[in-house]
Protein backbone atom coordinates (compact mmCIF):
# COMPACT_ATOMS: atom_id res chain seq x y z
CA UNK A 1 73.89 -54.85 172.16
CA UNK A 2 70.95 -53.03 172.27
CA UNK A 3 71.70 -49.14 172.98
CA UNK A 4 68.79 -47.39 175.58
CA UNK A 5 68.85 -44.81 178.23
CA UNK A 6 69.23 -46.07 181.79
CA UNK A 7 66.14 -44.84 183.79
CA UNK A 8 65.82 -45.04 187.44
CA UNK A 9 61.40 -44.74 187.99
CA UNK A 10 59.41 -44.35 191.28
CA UNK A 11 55.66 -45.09 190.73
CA UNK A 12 52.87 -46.39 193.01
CA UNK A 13 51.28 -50.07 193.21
CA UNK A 14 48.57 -51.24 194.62
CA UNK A 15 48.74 -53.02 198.39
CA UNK A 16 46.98 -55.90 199.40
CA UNK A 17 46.29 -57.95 202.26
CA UNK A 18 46.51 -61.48 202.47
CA UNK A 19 43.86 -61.96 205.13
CA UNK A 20 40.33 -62.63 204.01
CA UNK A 21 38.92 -60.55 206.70
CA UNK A 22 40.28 -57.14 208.25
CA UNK A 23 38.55 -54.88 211.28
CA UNK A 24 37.89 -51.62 209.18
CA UNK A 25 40.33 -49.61 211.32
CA UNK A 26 43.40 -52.23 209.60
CA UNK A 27 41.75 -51.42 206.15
CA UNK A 28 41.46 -47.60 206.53
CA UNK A 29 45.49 -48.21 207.04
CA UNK A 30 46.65 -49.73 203.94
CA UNK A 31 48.70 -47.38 201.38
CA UNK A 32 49.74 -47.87 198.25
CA UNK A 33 53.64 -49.56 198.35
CA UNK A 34 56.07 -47.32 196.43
CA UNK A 35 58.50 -48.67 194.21
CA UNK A 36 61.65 -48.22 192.56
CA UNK A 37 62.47 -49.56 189.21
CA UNK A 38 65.72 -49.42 187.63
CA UNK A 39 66.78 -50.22 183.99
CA UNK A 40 66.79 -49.62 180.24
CA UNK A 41 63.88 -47.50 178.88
CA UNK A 42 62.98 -49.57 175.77
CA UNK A 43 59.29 -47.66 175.29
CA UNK A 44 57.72 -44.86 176.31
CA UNK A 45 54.41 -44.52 174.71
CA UNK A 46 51.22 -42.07 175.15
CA UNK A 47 50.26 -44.26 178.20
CA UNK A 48 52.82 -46.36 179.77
CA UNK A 49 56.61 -46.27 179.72
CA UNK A 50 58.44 -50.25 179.61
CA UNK A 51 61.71 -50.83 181.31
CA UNK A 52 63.87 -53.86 181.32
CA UNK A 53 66.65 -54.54 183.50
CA UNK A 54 67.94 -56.64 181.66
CA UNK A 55 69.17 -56.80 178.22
CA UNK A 56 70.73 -59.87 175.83
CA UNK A 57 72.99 -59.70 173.29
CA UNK A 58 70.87 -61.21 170.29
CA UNK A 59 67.90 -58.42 171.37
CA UNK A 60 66.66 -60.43 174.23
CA UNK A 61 65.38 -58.30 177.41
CA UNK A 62 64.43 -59.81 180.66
CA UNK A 63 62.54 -58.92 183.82
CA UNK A 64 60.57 -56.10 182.06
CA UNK A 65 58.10 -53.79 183.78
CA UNK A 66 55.10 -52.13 181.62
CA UNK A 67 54.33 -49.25 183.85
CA UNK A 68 51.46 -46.42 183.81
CA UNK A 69 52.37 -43.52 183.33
CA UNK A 70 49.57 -42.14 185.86
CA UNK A 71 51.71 -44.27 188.84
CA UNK A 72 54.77 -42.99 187.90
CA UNK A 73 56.06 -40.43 190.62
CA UNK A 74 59.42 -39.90 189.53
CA UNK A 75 61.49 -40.75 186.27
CA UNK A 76 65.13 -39.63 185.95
CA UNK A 77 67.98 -40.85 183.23
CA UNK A 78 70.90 -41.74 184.95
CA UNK A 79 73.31 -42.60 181.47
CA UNK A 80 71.78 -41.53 178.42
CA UNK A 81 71.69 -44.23 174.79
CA UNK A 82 75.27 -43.27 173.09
């Protein structure tokens, strides 16, 4: 199996509505929806870090999240790679 640190990450996405039309005082309300990702740290680049929750034994990885860096709010190891 494929050996990477365990990373819990809180970052920002973006909130939408689903209703073509909104009264400005509904819009003004909308925040951004925080998140919590949990999994293996497989990358973290310049830019982005990628975590998959997921991994395979043959080197597969599933459900993977590509996140920017500039979302992230929090990012803490919770079992480092052996």
């Amino acid at each position: 199996m494929i050996d990477y640190p365990i990373v819990v990450v809180e970052w920002e996405d973006i909130t939408s509505n689903t209703e073509p039309w909104l009264c400005l005082a509904e819009a003004l309300e909308l925040k951004p929806a925080r998140m919590t990702t949990i999994g293996w740290l497989i990358a973290d680049n310049e830019d982005s870090i990628i975590v998959a929750s997921s991994l395979g034994d043959e080197k597969e990885v599933g459900d993977v999240n590509c996140i920017p860096k500039s979302v992230i709010k929090t990012k803490r190891t919770v079992a480092p790679s052996k």
